[in-house]
N, C-alpha and C. Protein backbone atom coordinates (compact mmCIF):
# COMPACT_ATOMS: atom_id res chain seq x y z
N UNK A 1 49.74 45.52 109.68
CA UNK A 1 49.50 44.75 110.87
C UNK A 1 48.01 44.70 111.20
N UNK A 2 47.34 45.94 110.98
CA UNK A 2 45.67 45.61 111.24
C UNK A 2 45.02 44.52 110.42
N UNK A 3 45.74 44.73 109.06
CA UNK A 3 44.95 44.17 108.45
C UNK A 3 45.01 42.23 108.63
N UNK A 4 46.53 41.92 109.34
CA UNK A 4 46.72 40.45 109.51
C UNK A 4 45.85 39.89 110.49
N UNK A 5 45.51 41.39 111.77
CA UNK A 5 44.47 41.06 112.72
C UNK A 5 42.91 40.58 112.13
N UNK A 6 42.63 41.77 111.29
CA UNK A 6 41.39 41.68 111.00
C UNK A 6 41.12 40.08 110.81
N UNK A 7 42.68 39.87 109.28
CA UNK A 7 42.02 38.36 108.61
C UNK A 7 42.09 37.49 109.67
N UNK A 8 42.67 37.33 110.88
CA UNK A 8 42.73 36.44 111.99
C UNK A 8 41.88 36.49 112.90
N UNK A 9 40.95 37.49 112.62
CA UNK A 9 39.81 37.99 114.01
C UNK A 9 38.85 36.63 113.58
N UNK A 10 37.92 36.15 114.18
CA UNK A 10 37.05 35.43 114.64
C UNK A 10 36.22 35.61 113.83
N UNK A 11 35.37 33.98 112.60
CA UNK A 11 34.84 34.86 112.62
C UNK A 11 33.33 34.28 113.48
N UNK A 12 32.46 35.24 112.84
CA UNK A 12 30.96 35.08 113.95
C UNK A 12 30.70 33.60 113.20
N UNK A 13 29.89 32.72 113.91
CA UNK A 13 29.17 31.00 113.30
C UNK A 13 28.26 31.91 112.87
N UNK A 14 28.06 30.82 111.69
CA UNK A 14 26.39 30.99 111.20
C UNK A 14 25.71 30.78 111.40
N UNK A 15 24.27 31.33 111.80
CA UNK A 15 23.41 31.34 112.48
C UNK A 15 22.32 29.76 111.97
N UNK A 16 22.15 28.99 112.67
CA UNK A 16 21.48 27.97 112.91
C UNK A 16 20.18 28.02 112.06
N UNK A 17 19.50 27.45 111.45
CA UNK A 17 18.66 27.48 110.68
C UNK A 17 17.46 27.29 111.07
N UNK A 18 16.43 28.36 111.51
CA UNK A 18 15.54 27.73 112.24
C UNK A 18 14.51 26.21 111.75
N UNK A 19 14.27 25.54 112.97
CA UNK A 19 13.59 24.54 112.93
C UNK A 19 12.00 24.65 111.93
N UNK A 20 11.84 23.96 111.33
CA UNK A 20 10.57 24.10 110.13
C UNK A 20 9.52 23.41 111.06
N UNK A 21 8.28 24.67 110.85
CA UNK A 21 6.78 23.70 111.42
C UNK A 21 6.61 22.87 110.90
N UNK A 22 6.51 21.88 111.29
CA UNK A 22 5.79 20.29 110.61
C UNK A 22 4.57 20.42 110.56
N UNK A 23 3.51 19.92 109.85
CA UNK A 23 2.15 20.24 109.73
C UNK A 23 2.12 18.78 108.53
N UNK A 24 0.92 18.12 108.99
CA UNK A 24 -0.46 17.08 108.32
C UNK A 24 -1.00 17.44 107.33
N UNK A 25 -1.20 17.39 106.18
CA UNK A 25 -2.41 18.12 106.11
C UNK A 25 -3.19 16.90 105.12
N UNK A 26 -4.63 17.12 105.28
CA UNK A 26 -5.57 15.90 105.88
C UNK A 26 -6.96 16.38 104.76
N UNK A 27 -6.91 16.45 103.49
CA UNK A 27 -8.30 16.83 102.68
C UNK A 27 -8.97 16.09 102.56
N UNK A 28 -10.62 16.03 102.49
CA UNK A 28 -11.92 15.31 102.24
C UNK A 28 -12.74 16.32 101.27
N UNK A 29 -13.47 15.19 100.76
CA UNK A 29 -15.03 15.78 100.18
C UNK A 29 -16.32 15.67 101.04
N UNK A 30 -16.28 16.24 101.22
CA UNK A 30 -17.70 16.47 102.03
C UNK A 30 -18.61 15.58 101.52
N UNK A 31 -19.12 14.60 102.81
CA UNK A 31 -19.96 13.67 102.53
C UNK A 31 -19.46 12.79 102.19
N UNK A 32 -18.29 12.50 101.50
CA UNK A 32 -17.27 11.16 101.16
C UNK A 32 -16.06 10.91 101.91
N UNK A 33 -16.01 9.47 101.80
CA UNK A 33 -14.96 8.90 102.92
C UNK A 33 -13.47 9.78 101.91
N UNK A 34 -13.62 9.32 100.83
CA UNK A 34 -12.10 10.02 100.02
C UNK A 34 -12.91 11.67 99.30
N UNK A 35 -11.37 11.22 98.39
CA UNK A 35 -11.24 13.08 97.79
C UNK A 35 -12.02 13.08 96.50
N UNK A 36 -12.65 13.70 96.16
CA UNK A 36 -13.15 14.37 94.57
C UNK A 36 -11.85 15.07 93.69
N UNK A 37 -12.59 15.18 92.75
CA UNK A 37 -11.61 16.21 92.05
C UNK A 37 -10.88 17.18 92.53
N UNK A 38 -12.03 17.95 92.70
CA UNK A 38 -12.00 19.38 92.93
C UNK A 38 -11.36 19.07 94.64
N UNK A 39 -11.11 18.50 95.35
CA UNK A 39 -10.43 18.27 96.65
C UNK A 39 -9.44 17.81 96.38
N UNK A 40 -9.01 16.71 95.44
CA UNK A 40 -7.44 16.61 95.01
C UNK A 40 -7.02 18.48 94.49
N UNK A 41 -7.65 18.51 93.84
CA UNK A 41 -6.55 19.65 93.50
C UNK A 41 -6.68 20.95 94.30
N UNK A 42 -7.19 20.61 95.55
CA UNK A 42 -6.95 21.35 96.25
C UNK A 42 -6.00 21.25 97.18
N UNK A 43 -6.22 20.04 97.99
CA UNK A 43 -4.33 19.24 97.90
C UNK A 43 -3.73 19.51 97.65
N UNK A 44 -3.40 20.04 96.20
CA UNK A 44 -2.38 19.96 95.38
C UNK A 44 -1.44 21.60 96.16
N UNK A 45 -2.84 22.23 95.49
CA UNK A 45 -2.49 23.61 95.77
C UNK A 45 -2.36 24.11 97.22
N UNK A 46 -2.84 23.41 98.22
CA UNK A 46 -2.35 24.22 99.41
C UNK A 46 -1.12 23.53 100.08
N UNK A 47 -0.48 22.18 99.19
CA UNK A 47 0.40 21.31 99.60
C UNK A 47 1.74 22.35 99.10
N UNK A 48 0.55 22.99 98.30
CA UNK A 48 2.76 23.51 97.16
C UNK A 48 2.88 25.27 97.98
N UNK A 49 1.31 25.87 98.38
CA UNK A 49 1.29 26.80 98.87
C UNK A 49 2.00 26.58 100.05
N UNK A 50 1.95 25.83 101.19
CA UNK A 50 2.68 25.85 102.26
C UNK A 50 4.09 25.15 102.44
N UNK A 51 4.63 24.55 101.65
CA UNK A 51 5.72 24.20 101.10
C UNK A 51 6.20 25.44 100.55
N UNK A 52 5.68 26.74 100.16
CA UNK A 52 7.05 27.32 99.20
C UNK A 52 7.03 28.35 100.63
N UNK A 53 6.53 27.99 101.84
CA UNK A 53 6.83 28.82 102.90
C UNK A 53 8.05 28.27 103.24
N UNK A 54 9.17 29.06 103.91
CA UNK A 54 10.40 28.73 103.69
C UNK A 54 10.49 27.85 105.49
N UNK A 55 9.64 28.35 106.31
CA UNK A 55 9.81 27.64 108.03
C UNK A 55 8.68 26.61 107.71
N UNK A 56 7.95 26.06 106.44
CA UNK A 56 6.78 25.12 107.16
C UNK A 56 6.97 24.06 106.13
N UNK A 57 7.26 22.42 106.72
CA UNK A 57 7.50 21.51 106.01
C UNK A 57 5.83 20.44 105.89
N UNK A 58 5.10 19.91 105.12
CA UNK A 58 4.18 18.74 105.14
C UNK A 58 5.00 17.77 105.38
N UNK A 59 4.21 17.09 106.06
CA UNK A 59 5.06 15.85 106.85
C UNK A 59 3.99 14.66 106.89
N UNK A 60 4.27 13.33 106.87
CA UNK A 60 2.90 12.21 106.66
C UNK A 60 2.60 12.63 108.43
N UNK A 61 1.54 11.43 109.08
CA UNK A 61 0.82 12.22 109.88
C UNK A 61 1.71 11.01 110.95
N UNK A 62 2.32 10.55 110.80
CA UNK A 62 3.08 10.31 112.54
C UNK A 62 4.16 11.03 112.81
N UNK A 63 4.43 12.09 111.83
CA UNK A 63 5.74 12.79 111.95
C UNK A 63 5.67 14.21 112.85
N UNK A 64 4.01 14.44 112.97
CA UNK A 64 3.89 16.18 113.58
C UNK A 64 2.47 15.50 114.47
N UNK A 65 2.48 16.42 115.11
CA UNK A 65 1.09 16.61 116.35
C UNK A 65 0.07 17.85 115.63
N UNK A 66 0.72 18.60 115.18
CA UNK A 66 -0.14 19.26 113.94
C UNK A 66 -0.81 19.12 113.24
N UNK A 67 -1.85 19.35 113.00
CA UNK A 67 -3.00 18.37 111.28
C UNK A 67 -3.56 19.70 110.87
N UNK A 68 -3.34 19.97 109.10
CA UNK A 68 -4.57 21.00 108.93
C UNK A 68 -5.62 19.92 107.91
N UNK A 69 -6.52 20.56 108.87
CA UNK A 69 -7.62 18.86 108.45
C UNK A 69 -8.56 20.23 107.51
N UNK A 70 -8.39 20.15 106.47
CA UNK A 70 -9.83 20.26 105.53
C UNK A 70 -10.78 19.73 104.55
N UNK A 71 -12.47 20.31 104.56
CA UNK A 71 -13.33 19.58 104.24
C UNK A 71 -13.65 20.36 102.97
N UNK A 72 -13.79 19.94 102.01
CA UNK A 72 -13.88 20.73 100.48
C UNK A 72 -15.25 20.26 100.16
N UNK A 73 -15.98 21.28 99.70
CA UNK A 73 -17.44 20.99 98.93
C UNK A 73 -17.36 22.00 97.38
N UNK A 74 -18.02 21.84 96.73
CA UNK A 74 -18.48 22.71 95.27
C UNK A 74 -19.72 21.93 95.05
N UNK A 75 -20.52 23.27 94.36
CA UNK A 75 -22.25 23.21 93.84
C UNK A 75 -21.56 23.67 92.65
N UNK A 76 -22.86 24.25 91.99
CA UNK A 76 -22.53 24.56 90.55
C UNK A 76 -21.69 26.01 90.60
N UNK A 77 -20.73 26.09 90.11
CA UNK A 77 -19.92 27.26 89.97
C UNK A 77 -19.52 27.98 91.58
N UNK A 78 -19.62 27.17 92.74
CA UNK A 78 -19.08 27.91 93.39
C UNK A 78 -18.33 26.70 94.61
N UNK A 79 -17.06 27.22 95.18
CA UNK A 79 -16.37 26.36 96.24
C UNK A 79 -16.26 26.69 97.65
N UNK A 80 -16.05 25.69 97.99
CA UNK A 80 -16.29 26.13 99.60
C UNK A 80 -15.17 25.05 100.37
N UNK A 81 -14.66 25.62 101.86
CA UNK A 81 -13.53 24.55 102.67
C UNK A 81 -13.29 25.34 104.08
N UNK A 82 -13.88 23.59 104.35
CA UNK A 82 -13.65 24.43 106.07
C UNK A 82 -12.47 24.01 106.56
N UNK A 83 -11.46 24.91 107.29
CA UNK A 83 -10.31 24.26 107.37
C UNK A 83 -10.40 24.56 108.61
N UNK A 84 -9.47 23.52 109.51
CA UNK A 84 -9.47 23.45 111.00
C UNK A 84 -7.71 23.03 111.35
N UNK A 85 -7.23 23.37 112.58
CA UNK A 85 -5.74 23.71 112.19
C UNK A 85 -5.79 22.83 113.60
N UNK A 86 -5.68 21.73 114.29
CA UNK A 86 -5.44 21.06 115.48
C UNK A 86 -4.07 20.63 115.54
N UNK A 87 -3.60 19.90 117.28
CA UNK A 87 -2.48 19.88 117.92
C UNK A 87 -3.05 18.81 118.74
N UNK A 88 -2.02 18.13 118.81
CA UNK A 88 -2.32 16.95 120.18
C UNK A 88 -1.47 17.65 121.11
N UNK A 89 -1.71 17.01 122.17
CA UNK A 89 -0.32 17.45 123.52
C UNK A 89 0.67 16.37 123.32
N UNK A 90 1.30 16.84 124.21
CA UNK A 90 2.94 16.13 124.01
C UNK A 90 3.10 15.78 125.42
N UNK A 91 3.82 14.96 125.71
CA UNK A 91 4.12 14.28 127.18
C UNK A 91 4.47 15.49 128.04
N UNK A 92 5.97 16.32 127.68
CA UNK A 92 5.94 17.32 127.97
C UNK A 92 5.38 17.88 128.59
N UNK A 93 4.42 18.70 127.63
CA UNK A 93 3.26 19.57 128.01
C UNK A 93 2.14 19.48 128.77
N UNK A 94 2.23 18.14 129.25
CA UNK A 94 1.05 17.38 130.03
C UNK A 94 1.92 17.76 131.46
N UNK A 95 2.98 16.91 131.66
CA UNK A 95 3.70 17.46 132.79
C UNK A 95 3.75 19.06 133.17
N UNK A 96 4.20 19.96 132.34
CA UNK A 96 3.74 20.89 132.58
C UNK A 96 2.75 21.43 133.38
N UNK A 97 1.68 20.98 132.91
CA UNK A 97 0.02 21.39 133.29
C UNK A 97 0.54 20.28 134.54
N UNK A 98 1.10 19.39 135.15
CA UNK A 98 0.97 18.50 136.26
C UNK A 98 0.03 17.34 136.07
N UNK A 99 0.19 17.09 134.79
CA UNK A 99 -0.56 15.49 134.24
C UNK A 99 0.56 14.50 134.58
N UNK A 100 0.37 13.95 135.94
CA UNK A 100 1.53 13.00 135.68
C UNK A 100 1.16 11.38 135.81
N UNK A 101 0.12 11.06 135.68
CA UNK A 101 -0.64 10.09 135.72
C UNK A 101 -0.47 9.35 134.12
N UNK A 102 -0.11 8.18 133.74
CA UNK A 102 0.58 7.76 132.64
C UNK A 102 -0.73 7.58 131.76
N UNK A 103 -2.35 7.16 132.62
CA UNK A 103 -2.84 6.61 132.00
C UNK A 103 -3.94 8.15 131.35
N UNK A 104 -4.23 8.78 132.11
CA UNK A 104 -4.27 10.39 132.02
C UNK A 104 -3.61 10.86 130.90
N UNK A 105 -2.42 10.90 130.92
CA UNK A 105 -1.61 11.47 129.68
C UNK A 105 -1.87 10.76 128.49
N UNK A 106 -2.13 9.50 128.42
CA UNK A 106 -2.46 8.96 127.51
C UNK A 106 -3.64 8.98 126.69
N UNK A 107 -4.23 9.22 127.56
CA UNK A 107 -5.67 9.76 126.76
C UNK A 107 -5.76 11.22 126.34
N UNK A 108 -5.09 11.59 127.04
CA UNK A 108 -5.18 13.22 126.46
C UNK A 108 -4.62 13.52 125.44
N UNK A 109 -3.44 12.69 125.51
CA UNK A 109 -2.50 12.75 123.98
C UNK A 109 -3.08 12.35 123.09
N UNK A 110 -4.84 11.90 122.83
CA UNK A 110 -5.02 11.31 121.72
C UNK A 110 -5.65 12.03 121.55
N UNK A 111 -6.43 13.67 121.98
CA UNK A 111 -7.00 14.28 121.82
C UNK A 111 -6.43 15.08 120.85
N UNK A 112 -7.55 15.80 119.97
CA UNK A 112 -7.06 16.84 118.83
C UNK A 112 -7.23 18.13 120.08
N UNK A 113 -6.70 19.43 119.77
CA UNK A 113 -7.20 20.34 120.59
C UNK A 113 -7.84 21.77 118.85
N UNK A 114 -8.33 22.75 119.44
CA UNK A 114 -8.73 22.80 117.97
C UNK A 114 -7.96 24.00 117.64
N UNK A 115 -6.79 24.73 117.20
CA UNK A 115 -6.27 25.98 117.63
C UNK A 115 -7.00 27.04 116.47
N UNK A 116 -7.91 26.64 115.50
CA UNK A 116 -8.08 27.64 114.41
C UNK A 116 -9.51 26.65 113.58
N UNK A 117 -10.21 27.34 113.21
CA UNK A 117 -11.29 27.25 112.34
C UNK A 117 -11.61 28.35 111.51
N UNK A 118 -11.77 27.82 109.79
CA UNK A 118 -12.01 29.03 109.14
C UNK A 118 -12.89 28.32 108.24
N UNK A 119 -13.85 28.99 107.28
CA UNK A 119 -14.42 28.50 106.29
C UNK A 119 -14.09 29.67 105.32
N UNK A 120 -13.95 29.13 103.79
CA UNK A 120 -13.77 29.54 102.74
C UNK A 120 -14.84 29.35 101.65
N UNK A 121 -15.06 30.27 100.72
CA UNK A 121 -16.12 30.00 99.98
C UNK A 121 -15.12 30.88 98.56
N UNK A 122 -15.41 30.80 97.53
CA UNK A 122 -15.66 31.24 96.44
C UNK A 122 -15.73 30.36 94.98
N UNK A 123 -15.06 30.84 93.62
CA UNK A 123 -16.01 30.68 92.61
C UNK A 123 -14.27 30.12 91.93
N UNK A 124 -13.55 30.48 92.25
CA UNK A 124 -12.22 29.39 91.82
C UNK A 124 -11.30 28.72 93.31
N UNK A 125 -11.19 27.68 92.45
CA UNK A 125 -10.74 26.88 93.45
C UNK A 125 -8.94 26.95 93.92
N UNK A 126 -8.30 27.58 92.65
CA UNK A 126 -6.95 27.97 93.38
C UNK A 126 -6.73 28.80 93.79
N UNK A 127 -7.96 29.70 93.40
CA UNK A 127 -7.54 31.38 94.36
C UNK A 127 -8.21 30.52 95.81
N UNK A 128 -8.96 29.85 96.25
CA UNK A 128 -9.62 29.84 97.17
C UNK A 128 -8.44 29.00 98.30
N UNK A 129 -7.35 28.31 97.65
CA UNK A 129 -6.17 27.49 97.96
C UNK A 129 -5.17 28.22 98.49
N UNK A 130 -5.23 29.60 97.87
CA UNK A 130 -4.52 30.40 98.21
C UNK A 130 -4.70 31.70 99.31
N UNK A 131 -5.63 31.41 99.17
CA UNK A 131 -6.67 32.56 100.51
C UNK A 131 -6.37 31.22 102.06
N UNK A 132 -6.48 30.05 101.49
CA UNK A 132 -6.28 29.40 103.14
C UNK A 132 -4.73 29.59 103.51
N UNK A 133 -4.01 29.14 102.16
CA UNK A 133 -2.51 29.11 102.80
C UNK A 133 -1.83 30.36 103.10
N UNK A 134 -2.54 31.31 102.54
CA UNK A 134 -2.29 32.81 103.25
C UNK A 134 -2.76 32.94 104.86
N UNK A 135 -4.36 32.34 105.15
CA UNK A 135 -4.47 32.63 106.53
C UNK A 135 -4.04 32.04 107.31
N UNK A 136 -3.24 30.85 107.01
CA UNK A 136 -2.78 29.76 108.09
C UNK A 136 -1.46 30.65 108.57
N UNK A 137 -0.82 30.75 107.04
CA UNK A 137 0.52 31.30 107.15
C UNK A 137 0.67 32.50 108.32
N UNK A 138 -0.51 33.73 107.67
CA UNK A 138 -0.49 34.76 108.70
C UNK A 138 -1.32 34.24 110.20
N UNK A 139 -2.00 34.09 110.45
CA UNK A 139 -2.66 33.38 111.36
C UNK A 139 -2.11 32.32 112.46
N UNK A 140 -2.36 31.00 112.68
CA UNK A 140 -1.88 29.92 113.45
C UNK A 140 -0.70 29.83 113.18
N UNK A 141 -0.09 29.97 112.21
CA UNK A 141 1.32 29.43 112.05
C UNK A 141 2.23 31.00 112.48
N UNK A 142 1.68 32.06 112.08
CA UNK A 142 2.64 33.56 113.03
C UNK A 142 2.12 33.02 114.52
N UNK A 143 1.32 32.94 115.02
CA UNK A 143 1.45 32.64 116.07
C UNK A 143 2.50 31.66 117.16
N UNK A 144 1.97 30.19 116.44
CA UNK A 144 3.24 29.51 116.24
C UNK A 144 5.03 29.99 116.13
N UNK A 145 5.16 30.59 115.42
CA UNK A 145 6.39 31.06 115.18
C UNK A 145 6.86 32.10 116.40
N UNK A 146 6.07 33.03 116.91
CA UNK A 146 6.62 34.01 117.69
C UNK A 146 6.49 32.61 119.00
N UNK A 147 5.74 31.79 119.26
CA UNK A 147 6.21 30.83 120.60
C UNK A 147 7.62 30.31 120.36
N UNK A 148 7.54 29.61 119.38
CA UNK A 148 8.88 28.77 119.27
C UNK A 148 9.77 29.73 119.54
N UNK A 149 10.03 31.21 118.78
CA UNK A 149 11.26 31.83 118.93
C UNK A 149 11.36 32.20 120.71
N UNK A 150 10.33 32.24 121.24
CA UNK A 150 10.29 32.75 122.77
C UNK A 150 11.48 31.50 123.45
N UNK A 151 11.24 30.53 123.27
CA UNK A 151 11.84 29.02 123.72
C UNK A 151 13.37 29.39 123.38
């Protein structure tokens, strides 16, 4: 008889999958309107680095308020990238703060705000791909993560 209970007991739902950060991400060559080489494949590598994070999705750029905007340079034998991690506001969040003025909110929403700045330097360019998507990961995006779970 316990055991007909047990198989009839309830069972627990499965737990909901948390929601994935959306994030931009936005590479240049320094000094050029487009990408170089060495900035495509840096693309490459911090596109697949933050992708094999299991909460953070790349998304084209009307899909997130998020952008990680970086600027890639290389001299002879050595690399460098300044990466900057911005957020627009959200209607929301404007109300919040008591922005309730339509034309107010509107301009503010077009603002970047800046939540993170880092520069990177060294002498390979995928270890150097991998040193950003490590600090975003630990950095702006843990941050990120312990808000959302607060909500």
């Amino acid at each position: 008889m316990l055991a007909a209970m047990l198989a009839g007991a309830a069972q627990p739902a499965p737990a909901q999958p948390a929601e994935k950060l959306q994030v931009v991400l936005e590479v240049r060559s320094e000094g050029r309107p487009s990408r170089d080489e060495f900035a495509t494949r840096l693309l490459g590598d911090v596109r697949r680095g933050l992708e094999a994070i299991g909460d953070v999705e790349v998304v084209p750029r009307d899909q997130s308020r998020r952008i990680i905007w970086i600027v890639a340079g290389t001299t002879a034998g050595a690399f460098a990238a300044s990466v900057i991690f911005t957020e627009r506001y959200d209607r929301e969040t404007l109300m919040v703060l008591g922005i309730e003025d339509d034309d107010m909110a509107e301009r503010m929403m077009a603002l970047q705000i800046v939540n993170d700045h880092q520069i990177f330097t060294g002498k390979d360019g995928a270890a150097l791909a991998g040193r950003i998507v490590t600090s975003v990961n630990e950095g702006v995006l843990a941050k990120l993560r312990k808000l959302t779970a607060k909500d």
